[in-house]
Protein backbone atom coordinates (compact mmCIF):
# COMPACT_ATOMS: atom_id res chain seq x y z
CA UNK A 1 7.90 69.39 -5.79
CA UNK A 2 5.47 68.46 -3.17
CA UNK A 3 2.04 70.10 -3.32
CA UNK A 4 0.38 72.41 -0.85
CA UNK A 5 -1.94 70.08 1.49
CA UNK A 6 -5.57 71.59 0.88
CA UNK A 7 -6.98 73.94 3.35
CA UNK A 8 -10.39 71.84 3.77
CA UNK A 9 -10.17 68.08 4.20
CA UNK A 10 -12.77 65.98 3.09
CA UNK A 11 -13.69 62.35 3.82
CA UNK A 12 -16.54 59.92 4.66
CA UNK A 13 -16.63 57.08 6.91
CA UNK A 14 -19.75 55.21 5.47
CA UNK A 15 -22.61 57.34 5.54
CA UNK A 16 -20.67 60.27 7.60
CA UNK A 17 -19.04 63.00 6.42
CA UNK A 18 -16.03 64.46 7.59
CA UNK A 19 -15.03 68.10 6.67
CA UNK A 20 -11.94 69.58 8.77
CA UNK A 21 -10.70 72.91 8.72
CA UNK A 22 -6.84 72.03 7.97
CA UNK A 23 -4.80 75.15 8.32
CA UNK A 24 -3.17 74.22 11.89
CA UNK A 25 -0.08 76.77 10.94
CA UNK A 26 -2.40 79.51 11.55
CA UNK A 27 -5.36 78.14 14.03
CA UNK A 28 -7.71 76.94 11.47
CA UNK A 29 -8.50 80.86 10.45
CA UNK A 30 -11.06 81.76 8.00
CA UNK A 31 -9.44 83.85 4.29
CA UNK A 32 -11.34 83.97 1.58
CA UNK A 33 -10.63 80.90 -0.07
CA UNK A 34 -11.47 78.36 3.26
CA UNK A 35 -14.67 80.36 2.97
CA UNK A 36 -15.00 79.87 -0.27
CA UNK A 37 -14.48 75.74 -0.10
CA UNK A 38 -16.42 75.06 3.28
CA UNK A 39 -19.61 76.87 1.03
CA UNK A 40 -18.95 74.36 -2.02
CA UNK A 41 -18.42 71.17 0.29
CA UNK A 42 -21.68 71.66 2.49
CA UNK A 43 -23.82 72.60 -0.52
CA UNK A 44 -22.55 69.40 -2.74
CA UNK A 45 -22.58 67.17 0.71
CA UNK A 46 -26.08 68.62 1.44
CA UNK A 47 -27.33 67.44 -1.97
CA UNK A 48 -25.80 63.49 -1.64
CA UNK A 49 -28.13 60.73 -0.90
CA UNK A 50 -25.26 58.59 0.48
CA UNK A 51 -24.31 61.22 3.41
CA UNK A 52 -26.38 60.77 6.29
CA UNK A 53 -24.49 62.92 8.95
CA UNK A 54 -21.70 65.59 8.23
CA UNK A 55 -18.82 66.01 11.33
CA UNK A 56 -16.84 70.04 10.78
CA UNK A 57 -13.65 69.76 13.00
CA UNK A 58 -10.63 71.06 13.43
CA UNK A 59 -7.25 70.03 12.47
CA UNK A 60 -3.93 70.66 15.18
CA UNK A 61 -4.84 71.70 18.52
CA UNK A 62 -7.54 74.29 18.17
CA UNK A 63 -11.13 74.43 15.87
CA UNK A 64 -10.84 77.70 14.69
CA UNK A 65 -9.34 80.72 15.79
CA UNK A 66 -11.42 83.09 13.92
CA UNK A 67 -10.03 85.50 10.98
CA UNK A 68 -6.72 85.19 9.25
CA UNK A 69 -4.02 88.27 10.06
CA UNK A 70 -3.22 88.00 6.64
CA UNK A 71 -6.55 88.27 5.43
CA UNK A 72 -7.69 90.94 7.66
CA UNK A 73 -4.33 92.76 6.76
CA UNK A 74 -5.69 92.70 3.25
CA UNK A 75 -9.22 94.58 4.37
CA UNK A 76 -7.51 97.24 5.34
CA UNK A 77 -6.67 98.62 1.63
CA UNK A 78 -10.71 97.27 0.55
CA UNK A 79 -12.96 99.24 -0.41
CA UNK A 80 -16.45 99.86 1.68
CA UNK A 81 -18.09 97.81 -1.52
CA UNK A 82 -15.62 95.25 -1.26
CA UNK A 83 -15.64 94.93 2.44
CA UNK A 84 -19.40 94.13 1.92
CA UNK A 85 -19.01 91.84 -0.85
CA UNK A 86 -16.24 90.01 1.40
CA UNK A 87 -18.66 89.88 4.39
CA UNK A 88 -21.41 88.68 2.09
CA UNK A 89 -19.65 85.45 0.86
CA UNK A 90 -18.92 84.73 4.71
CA UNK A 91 -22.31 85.41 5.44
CA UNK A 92 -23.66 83.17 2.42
CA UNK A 93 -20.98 80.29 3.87
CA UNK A 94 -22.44 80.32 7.42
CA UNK A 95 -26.43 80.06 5.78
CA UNK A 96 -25.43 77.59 3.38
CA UNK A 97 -23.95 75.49 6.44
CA UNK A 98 -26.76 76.32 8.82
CA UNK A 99 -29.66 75.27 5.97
CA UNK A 100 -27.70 71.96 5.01
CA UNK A 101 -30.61 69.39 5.15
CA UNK A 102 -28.15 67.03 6.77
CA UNK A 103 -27.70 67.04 10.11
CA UNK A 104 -24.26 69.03 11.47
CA UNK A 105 -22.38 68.42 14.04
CA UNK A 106 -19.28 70.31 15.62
CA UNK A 107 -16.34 68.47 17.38
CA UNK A 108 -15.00 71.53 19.24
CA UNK A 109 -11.34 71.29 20.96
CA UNK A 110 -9.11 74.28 21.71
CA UNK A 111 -10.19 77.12 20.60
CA UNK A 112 -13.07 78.40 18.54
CA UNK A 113 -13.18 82.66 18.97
CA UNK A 114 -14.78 85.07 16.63
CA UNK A 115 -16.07 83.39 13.49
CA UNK A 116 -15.02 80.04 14.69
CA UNK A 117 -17.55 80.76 17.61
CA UNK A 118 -20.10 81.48 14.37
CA UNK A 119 -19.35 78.04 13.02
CA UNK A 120 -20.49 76.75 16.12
CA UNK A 121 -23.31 78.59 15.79
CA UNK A 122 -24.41 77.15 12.57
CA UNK A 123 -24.10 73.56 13.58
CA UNK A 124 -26.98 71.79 14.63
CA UNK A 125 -25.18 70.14 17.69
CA UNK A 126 -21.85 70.74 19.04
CA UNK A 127 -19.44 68.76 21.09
CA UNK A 128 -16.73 70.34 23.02
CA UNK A 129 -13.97 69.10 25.23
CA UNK A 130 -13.97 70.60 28.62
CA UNK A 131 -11.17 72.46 28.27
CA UNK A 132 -12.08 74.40 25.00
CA UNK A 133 -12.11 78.62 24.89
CA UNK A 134 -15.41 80.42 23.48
CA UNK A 135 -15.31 84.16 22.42
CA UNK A 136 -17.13 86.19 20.29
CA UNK A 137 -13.52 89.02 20.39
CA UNK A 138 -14.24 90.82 17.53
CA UNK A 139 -14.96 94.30 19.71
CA UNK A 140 -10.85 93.59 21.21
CA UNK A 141 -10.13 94.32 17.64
CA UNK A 142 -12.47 97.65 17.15
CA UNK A 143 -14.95 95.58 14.78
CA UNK A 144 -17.89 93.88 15.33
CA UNK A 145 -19.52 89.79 15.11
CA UNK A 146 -21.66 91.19 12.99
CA UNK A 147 -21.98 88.56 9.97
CA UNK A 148 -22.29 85.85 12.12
CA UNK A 149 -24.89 87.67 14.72
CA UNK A 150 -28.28 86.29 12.78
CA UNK A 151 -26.53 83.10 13.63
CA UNK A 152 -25.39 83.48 17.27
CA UNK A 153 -28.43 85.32 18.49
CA UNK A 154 -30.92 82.61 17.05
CA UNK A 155 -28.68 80.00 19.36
CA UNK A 156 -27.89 82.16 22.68
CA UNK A 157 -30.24 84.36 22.52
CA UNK A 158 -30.33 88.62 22.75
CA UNK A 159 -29.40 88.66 26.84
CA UNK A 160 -26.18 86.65 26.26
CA UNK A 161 -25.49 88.41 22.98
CA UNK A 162 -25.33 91.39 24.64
CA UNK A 163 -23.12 90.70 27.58
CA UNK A 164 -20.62 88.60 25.47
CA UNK A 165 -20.51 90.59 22.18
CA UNK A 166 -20.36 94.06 24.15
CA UNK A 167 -17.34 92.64 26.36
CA UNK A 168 -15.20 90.56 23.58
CA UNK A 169 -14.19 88.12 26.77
CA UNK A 170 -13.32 84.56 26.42
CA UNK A 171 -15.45 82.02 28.14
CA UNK A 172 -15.42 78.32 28.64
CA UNK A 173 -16.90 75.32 27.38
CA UNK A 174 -19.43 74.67 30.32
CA UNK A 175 -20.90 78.65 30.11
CA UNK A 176 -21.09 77.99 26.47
CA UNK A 177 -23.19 74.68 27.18
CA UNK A 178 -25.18 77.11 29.81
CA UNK A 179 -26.11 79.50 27.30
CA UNK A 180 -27.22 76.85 24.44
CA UNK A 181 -24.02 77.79 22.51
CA UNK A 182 -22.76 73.86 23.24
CA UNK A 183 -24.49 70.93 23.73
CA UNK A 184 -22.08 68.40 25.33
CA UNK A 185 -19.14 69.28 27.19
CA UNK A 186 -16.90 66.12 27.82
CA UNK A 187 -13.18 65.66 27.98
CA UNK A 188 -10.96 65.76 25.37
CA UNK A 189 -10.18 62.11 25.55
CA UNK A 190 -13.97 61.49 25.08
CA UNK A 191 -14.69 63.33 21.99
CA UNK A 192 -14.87 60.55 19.63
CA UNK A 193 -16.86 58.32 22.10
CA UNK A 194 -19.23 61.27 21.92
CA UNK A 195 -19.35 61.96 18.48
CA UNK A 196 -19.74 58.27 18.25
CA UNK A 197 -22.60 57.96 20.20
CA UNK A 198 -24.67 60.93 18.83
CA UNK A 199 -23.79 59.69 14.68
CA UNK A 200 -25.84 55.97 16.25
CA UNK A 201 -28.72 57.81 17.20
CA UNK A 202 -28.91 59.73 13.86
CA UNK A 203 -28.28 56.59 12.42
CA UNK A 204 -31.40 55.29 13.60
CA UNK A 205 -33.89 57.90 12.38
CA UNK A 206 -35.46 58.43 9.25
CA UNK A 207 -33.06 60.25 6.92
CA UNK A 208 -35.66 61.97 5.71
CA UNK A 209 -37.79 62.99 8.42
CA UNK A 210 -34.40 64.28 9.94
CA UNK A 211 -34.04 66.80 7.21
CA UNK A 212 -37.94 67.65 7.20
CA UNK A 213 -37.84 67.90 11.36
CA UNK A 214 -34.19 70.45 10.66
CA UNK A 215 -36.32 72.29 7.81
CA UNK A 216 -39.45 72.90 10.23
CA UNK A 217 -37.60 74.88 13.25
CA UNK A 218 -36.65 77.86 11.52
CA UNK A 219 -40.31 78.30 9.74
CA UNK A 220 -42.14 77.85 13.12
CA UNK A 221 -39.82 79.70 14.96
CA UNK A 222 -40.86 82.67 13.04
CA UNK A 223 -44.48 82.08 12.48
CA UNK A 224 -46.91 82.96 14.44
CA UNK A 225 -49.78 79.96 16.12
CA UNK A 226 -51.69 80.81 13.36
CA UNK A 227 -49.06 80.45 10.88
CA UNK A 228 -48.02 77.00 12.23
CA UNK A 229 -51.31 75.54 12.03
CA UNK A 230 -51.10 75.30 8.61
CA UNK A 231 -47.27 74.44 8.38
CA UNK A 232 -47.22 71.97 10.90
CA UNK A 233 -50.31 70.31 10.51
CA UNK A 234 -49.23 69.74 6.59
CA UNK A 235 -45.72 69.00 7.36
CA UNK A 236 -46.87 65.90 9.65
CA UNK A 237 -49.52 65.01 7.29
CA UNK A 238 -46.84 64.57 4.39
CA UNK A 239 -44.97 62.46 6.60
CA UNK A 240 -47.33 60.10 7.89
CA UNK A 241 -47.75 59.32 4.10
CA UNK A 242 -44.82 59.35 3.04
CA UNK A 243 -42.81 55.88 1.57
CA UNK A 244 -40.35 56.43 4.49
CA UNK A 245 -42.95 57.25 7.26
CA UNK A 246 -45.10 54.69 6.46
CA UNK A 247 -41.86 51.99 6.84
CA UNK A 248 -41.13 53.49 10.41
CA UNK A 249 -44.59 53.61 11.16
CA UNK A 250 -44.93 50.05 10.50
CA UNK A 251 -41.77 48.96 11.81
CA UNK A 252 -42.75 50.26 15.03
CA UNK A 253 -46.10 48.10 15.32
CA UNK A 254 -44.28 45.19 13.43
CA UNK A 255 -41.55 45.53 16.15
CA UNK A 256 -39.18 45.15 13.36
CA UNK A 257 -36.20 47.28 12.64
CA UNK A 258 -37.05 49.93 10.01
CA UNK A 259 -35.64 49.29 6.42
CA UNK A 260 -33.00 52.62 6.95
CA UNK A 261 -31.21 50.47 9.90
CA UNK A 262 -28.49 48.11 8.24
């Protein structure tokens, strides 16, 4: 008897990850154990040397459609303690995913409402075809975003938070580029050539100074000037000496290619 295809695919292409949500059947939706396996495979790909870049996409024709019926079926008989518990390992899964030292990025097509707007959220840059819907909808179903709004306010900010979560609508890709949600809005044909493009330029920068530059933004953004005298002023300091900024550094005034450039 044939097996069950897994629910996460996972697969590199050189230094690049791949990790695609692969539950077309019901619109890539989140149950426990998806939630469960995207945590695992962006804390083990966070910790490998040989993965420079990490792509989260979709399989069949939408990203992510949010919840599962089934699983929210299920939360109706919970408890209150194990409705937190269940929102907790969500919440954990979007973190983990938003703190991976790698560098994240979303190839958005279809869909991606409710928490598959969240996973947007927790990618460092996002791609989206043209034609792709955005909603945070959890209010349509008398709930609320509210494991994923840490997430989705620290990208859109509290003026579009309100007028989106408040209203549950739909909205497309170009207002989600407009409100910092997306960063590139192409067609759907062009996704690849997109993705394409932005892996070269990562390719191209330090490895590590990529993780140290992702690992600055949320301390400064949360310190005050003060504050970010001292972390910034060390945090440049440790790179200018490090092995790898040194090598860029002197690659630049050799006019050389730096050693992290095959």
């Amino acid at each position: 008897m044939a097996s069950n295809p897994p629910i996460l695919e996972r697969f590199k292409e050189g230094s690049v990850a791949h990790v695609r949500l692969n539950r077309p059947d019901v619109r890539n939706a989140f149950n426990a154990e998806l939630i469960a396996e995207l945590r695992t495979a962006f804390e083990q790909l966070g910790s490998d040397e040989s993965v420079r870049a990490i792509v989260l996409s979709g399989a069949g024709k939408v990203f992510c459609g949010g919840a599962d019926v089934a699983w929210m079926r299920s939360s109706l008989e919970l408890s209150f303690e194990e409705n937190v518990a269940d929102a907790r390992a969500m919440s954990q899964m979007f973190r983990t995913i938003d703190r991976c030292p790698k560098p994240v990025i979303a190839r958005v097509h279809g869909a991606a409402l409710g928490g598959g707007a969240g996973l947007a959220a927790v990618c460092d840059i996002v791609v989206a075809a043209s034609d792709a819907v955005f909603g945070f909808t959890e209010v349509k179903l008398g709930i609320i975003p509210a494991v994923i709004s840490p997430f989705v306010l620290a990208k859109i900010g509290v003026s579009n938070a309100r007028a989106l979560f408040l209203t549950g609508e739909r909205f497309e890709a170009k207002r989600a580029q407009s409100i910092g949600l997306v960063h590139e809005v192409v067609i759907a044909d062009t996704l690849d050539v997109c993705m394409e493009r932005i892996l070269n330029e990562i390719a191209s920068a330090g490895p590590l100074a990529i993780s140290a530059a992702k690992a600055l933004i949320p301390h400064v953004s949360q310190a005050t000037y003060a504050e970010s005298l001292d972390i910034t002023s060390e945090a440049i300091a440790g790179r200018r000496i490090s092995a790898e900024g040194q090598e860029g550094l002197r690659a630049f005034l050799e006019r050389r290619r730096p050693s992290w450039i095959a």
